[in-house]
N, C-alpha and C. Protein backbone atom coordinates (compact mmCIF):
# COMPACT_ATOMS: atom_id res chain seq x y z
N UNK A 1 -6.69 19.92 -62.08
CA UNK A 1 -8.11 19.73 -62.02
C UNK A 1 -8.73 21.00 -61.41
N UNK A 2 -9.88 21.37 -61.90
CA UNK A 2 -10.40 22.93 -61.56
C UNK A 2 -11.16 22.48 -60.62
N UNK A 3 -11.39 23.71 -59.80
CA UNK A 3 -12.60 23.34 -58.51
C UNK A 3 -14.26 22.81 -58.72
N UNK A 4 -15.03 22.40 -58.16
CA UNK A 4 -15.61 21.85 -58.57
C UNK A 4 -16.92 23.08 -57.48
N UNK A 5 -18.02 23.40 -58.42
CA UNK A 5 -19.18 24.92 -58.12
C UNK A 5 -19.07 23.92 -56.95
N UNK A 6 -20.07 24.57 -56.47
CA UNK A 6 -20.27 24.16 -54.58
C UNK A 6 -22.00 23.52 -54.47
N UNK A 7 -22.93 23.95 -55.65
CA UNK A 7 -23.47 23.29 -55.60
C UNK A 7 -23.71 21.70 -56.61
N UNK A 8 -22.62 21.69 -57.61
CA UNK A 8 -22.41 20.50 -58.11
C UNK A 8 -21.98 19.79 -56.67
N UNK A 9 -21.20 19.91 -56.47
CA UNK A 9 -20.99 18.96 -55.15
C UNK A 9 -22.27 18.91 -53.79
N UNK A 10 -23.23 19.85 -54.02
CA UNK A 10 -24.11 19.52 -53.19
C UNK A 10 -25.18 18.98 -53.83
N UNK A 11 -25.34 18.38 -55.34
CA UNK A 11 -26.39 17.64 -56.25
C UNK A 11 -25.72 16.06 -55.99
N UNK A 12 -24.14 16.30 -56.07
CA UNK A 12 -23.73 14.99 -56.21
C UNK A 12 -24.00 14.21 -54.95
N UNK A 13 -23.71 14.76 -54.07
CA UNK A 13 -24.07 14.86 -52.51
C UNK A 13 -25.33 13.97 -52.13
N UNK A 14 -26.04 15.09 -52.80
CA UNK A 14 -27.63 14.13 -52.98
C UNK A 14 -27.92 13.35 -53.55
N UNK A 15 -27.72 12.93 -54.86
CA UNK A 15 -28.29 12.12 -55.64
C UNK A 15 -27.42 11.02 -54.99
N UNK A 16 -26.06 10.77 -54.78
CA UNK A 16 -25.65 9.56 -53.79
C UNK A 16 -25.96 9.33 -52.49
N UNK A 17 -26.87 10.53 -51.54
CA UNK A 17 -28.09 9.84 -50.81
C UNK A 17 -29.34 9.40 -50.92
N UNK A 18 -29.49 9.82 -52.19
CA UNK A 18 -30.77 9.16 -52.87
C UNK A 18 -30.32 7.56 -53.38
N UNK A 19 -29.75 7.49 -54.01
CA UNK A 19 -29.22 5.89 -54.63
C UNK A 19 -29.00 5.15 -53.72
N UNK A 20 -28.12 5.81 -52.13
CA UNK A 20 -28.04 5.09 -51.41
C UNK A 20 -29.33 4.11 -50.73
N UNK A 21 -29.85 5.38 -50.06
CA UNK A 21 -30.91 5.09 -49.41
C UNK A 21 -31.77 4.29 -50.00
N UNK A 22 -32.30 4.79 -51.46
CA UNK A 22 -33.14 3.60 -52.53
C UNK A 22 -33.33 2.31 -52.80
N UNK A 23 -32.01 2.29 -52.56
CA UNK A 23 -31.26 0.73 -52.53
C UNK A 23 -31.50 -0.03 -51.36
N UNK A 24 -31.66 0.78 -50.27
CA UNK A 24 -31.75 -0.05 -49.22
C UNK A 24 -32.19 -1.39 -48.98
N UNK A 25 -31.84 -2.21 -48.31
CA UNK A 25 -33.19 -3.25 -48.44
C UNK A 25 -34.81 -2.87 -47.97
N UNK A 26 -34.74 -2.18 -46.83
CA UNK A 26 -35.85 -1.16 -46.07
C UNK A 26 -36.78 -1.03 -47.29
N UNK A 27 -35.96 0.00 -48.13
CA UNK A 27 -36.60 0.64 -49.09
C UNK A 27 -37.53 -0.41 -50.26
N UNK A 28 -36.15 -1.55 -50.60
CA UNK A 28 -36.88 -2.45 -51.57
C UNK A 28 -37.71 -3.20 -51.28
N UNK A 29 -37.93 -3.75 -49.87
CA UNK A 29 -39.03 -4.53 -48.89
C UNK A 29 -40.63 -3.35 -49.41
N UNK A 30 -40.44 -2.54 -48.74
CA UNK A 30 -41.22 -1.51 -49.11
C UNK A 30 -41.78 -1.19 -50.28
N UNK A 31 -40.95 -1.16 -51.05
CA UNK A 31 -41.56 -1.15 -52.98
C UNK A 31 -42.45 -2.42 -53.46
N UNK A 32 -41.71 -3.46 -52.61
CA UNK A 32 -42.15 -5.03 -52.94
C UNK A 32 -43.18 -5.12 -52.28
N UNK A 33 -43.79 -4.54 -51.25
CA UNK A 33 -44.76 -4.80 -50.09
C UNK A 33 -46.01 -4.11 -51.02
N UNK A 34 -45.81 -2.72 -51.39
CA UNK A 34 -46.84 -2.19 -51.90
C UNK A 34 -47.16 -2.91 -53.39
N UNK A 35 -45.86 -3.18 -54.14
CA UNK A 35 -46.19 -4.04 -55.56
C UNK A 35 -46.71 -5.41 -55.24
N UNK A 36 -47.03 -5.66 -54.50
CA UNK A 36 -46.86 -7.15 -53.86
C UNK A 36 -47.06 -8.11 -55.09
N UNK A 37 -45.29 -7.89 -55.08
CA UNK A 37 -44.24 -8.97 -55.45
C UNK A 37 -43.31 -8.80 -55.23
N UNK A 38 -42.51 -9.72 -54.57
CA UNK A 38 -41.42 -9.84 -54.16
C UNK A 38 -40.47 -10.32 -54.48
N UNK A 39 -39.60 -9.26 -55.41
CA UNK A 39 -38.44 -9.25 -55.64
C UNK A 39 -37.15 -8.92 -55.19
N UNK A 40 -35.97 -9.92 -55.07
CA UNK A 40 -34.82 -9.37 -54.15
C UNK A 40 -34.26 -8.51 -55.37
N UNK A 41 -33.39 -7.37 -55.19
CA UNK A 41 -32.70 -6.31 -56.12
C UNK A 41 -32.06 -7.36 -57.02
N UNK A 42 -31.13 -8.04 -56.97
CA UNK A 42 -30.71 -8.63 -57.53
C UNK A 42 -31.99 -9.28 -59.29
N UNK A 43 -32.77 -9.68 -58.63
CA UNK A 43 -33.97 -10.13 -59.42
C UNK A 43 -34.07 -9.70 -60.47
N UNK A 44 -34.77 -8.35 -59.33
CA UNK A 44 -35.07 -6.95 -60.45
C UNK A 44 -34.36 -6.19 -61.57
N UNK A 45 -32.91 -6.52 -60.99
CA UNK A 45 -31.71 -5.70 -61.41
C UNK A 45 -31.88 -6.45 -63.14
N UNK A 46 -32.07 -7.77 -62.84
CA UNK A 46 -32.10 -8.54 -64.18
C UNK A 46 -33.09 -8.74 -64.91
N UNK A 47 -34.33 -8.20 -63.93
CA UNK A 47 -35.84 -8.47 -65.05
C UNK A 47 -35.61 -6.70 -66.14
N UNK A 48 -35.24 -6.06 -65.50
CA UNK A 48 -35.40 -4.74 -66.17
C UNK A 48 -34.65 -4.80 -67.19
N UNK A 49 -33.31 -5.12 -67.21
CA UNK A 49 -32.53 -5.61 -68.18
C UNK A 49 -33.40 -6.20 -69.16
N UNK A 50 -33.88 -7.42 -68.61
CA UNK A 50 -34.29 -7.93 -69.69
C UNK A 50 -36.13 -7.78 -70.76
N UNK A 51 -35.99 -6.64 -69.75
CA UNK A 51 -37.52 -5.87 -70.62
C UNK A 51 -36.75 -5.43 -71.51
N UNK A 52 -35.27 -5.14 -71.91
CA UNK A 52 -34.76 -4.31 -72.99
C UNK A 52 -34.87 -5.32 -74.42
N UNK A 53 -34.49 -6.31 -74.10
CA UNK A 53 -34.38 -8.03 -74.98
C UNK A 53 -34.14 -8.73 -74.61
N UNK A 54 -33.99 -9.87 -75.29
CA UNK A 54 -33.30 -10.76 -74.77
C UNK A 54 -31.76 -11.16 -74.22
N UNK A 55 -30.92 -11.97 -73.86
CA UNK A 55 -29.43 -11.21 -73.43
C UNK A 55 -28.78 -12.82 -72.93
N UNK A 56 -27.53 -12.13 -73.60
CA UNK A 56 -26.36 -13.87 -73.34
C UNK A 56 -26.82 -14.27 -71.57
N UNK A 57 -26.22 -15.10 -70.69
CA UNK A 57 -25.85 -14.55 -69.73
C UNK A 57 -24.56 -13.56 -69.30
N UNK A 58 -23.37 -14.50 -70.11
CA UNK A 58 -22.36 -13.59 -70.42
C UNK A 58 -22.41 -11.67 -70.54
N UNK A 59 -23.16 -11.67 -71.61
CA UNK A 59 -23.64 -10.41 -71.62
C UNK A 59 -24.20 -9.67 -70.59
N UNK A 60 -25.19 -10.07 -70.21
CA UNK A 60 -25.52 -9.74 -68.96
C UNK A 60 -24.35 -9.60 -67.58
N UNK A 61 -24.06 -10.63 -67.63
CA UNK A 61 -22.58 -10.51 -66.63
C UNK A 61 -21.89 -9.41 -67.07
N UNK A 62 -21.34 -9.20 -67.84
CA UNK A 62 -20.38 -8.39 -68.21
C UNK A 62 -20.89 -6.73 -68.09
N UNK A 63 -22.68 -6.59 -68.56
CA UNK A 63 -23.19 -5.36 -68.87
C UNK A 63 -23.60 -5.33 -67.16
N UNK A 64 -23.47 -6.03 -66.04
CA UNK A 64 -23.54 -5.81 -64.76
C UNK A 64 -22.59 -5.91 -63.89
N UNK A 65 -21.54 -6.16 -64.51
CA UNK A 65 -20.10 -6.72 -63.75
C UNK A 65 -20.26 -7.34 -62.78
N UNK A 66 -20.43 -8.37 -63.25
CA UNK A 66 -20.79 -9.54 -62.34
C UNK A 66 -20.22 -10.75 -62.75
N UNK A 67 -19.68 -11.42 -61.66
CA UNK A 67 -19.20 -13.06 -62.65
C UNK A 67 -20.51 -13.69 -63.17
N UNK A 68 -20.10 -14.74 -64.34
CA UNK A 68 -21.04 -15.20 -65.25
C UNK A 68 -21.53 -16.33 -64.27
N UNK A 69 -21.35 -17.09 -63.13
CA UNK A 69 -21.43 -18.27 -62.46
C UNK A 69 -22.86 -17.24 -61.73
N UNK A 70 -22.62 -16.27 -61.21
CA UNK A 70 -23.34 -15.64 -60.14
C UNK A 70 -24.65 -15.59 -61.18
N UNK A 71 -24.79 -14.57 -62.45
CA UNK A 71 -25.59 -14.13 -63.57
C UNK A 71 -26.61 -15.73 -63.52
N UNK A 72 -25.97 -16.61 -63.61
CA UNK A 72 -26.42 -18.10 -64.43
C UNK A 72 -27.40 -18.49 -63.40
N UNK A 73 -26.95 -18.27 -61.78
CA UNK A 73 -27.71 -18.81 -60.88
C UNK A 73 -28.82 -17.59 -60.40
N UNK A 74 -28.37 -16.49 -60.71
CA UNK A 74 -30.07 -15.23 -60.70
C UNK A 74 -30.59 -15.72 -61.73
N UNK A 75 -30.31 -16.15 -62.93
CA UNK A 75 -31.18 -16.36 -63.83
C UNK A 75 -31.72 -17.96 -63.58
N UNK A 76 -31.20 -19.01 -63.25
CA UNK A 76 -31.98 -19.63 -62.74
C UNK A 76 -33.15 -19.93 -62.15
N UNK A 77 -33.00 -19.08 -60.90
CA UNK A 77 -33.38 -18.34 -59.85
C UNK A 77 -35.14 -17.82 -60.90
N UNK A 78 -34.58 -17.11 -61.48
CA UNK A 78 -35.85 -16.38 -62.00
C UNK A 78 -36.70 -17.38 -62.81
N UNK A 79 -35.84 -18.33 -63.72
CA UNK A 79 -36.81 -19.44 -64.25
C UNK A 79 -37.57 -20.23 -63.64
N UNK A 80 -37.34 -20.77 -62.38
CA UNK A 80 -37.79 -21.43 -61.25
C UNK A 80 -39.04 -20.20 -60.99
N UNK A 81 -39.23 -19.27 -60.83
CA UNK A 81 -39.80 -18.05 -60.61
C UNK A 81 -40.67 -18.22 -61.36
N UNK A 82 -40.48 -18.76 -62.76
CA UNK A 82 -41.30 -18.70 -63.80
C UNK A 82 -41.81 -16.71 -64.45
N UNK A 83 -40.22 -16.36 -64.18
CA UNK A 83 -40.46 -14.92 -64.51
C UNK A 83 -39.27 -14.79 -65.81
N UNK A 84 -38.79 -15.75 -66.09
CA UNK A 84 -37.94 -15.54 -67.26
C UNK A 84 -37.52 -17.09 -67.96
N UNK A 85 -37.10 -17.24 -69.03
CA UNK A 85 -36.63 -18.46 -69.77
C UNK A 85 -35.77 -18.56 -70.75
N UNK A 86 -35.22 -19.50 -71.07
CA UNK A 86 -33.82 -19.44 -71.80
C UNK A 86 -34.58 -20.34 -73.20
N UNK A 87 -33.76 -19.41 -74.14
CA UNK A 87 -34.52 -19.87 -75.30
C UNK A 87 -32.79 -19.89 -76.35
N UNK A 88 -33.27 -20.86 -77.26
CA UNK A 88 -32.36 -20.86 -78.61
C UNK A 88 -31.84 -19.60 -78.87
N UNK A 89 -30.25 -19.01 -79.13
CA UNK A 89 -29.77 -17.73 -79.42
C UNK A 89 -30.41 -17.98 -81.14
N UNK A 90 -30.94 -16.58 -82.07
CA UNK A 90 -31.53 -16.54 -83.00
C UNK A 90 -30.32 -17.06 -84.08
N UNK A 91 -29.39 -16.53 -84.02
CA UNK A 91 -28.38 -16.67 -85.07
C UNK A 91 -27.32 -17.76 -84.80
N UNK A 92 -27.13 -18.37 -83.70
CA UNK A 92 -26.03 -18.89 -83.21
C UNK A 92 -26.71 -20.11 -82.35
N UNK A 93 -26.09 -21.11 -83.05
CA UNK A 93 -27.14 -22.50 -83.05
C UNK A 93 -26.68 -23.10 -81.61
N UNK A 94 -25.49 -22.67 -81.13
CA UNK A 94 -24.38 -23.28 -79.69
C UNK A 94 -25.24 -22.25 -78.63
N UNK A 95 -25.71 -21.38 -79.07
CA UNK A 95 -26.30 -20.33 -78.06
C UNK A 95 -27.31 -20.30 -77.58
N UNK A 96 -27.85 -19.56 -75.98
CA UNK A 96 -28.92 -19.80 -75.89
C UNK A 96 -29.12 -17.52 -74.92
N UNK A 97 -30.41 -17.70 -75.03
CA UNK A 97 -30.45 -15.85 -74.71
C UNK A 97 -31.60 -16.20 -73.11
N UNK A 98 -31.17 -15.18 -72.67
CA UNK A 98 -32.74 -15.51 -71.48
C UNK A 98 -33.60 -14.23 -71.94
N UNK A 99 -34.73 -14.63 -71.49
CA UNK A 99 -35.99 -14.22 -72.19
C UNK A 99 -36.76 -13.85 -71.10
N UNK A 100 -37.67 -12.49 -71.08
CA UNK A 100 -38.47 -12.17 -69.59
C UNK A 100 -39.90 -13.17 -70.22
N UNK A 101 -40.57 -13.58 -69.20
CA UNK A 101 -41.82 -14.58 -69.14
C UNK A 101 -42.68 -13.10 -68.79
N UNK A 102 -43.83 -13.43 -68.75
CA UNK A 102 -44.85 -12.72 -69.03
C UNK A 102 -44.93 -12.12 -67.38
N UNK A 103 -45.03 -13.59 -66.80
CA UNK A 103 -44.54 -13.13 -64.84
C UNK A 103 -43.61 -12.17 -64.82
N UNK A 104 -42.43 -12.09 -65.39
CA UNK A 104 -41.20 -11.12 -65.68
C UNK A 104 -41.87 -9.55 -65.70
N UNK A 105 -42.95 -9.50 -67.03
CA UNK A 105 -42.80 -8.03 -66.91
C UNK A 105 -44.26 -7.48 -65.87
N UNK A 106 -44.76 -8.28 -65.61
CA UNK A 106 -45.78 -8.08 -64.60
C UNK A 106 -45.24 -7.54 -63.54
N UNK A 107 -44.04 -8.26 -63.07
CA UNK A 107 -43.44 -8.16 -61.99
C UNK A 107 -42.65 -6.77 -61.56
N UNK A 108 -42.33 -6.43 -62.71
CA UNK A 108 -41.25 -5.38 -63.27
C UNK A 108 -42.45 -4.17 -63.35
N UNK A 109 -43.38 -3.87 -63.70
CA UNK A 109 -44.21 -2.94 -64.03
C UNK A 109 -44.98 -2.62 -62.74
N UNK A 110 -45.23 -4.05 -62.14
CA UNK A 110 -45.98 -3.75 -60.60
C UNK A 110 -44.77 -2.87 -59.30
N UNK A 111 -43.42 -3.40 -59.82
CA UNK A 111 -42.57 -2.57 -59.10
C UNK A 111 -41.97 -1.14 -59.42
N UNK A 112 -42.13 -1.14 -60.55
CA UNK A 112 -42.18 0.20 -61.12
C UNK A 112 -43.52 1.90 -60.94
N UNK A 113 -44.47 0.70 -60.84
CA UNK A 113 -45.73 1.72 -60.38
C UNK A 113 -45.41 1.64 -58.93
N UNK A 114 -45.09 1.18 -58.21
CA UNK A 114 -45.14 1.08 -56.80
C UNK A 114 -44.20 2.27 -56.55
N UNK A 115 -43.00 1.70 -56.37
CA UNK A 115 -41.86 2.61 -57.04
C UNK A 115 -42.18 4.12 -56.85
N UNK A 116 -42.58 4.41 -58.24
CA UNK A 116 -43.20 5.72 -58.59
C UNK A 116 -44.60 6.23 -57.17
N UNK A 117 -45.11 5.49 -57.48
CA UNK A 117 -46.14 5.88 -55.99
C UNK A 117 -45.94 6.59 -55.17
N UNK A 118 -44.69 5.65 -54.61
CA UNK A 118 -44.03 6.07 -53.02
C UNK A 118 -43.01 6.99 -53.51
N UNK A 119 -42.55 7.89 -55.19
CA UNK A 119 -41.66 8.60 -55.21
C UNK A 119 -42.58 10.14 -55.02
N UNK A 120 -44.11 9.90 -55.78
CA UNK A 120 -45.20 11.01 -55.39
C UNK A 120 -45.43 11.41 -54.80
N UNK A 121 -45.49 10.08 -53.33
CA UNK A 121 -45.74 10.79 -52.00
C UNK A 121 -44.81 11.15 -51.16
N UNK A 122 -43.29 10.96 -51.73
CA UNK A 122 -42.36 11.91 -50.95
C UNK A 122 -41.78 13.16 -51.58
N UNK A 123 -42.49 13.36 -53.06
CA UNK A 123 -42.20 14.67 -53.18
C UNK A 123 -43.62 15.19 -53.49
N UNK A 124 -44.43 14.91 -52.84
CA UNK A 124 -46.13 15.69 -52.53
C UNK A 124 -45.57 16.91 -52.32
N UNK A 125 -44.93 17.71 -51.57
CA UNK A 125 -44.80 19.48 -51.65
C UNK A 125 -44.14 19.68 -52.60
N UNK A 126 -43.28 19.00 -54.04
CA UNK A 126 -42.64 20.10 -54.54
C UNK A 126 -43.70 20.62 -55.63
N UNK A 127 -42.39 21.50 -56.00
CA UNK A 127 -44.16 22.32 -57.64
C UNK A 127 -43.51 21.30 -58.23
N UNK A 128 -44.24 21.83 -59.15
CA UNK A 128 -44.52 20.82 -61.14
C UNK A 128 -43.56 21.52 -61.67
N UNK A 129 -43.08 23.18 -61.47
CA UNK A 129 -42.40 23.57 -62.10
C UNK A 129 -40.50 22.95 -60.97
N UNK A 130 -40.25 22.89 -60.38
CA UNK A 130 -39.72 22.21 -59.36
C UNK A 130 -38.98 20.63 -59.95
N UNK A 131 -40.53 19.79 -60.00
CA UNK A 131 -40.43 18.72 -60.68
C UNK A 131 -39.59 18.85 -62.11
N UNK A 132 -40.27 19.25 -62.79
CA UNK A 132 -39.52 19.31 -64.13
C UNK A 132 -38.24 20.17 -64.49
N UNK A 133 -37.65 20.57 -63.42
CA UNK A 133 -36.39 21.12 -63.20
C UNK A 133 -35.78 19.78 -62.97
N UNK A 134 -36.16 19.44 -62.15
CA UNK A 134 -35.29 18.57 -61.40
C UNK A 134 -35.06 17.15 -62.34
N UNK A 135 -36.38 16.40 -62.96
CA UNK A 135 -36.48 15.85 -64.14
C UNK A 135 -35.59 15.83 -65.29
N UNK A 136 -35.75 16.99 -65.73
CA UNK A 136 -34.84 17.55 -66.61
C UNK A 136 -33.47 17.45 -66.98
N UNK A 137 -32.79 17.33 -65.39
CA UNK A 137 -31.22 17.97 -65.43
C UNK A 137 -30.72 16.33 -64.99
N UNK A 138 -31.58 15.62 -64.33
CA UNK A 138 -31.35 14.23 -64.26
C UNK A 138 -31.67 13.27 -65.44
N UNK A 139 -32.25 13.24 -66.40
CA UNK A 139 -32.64 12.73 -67.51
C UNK A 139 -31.24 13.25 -68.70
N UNK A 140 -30.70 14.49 -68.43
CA UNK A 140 -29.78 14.76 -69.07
C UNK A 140 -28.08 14.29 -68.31
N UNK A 141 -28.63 13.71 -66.86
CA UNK A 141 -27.23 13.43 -66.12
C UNK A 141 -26.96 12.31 -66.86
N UNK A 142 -28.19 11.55 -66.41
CA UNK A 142 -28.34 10.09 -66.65
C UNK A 142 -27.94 9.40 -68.32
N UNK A 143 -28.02 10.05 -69.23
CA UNK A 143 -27.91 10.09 -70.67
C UNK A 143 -26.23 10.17 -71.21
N UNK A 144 -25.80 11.43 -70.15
CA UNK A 144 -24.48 11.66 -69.98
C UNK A 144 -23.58 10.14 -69.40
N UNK A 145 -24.18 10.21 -68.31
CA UNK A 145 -22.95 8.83 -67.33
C UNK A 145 -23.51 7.62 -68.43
N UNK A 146 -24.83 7.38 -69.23
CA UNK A 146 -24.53 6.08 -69.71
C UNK A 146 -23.49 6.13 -71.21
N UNK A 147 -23.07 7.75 -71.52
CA UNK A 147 -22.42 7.69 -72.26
C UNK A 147 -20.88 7.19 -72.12
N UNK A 148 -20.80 8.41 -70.60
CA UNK A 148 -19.30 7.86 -70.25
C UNK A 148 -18.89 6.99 -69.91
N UNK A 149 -20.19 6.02 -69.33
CA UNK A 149 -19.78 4.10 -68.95
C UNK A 149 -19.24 3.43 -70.56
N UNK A 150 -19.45 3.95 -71.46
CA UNK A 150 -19.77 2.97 -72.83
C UNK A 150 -18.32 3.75 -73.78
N UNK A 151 -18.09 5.05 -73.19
CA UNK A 151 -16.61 5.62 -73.94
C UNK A 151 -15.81 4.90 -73.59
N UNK A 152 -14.51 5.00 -74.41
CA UNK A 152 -13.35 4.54 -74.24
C UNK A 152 -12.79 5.23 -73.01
N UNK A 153 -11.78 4.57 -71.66
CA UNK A 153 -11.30 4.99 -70.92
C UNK A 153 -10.07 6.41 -71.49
């Protein structure tokens, strides 16, 4: 294995104190406070998902590695919420898909602008040219790792 530049290891460095920290609960209290709605990560983790379509739970379990028992009771969780609902699978008459409710993407969009807000006002000093460096090379990380999650080992 070849050495690895010195500042790849000081991007990787960062961006896993960024994810860390993001994640926090601190942090997600905070996103939820200003979106005011309050979503636990877990929630969220599954409304965003399901702004993509609709989705087995299975599927979902599996595309979050998560047991399907755990998946069944967040999605519960969210129907009770009245932020998502389980509807007839289209092709498969034994099946059923969960579905985001209208609360769902409200919820998801109010945490997303929030989100973004509080990402403006902690990078208020960098440039635009700065920004879109940085944009850039993460939009192309990010494109990359969802490739290598989905390759063959």
């Amino acid at each position: 294995m070849e050495p690895v530049a010195p500042i790849v290891v000081d991007l990787a460095d960062s961006l896993s104190r960024v994810v860390r920290s993001a994640t926090l609960p601190r942090f997600t209290e905070r996103v939820a406070d200003r979106a005011g709605v309050h979503l636990d990560r877990s929630a969220y983790v599954l409304l965003v998902r399901l702004t993509e379509r609709p989705w087995r739970v299975g599927e979902l379990a599996d595309h979050l590695c998560l047991d399907v028992s755990t998946v069944s009771r967040q999605v519960q969780a969210l129907q009770e919420a009245g932020l998502a609902r389980r509807e007839p699978h289209p092709t498969d008459r034994r099946g059923w898909v969960v579905v985001i409710d209208e609360g769902g993407i409200v919820a998801v969009e109010a945490h997303r602008r929030a989100r973004r807000q509080i990402f403006a006002e902690l990078l208020g000093d960098a440039s635009a040219d700065e920004l879109e460096t940085v944009a850039s090379v993460l939009h192309r990380l990010a494109e990359r790792i969802e490739t290598f999650n989905i390759s063959e080992p």
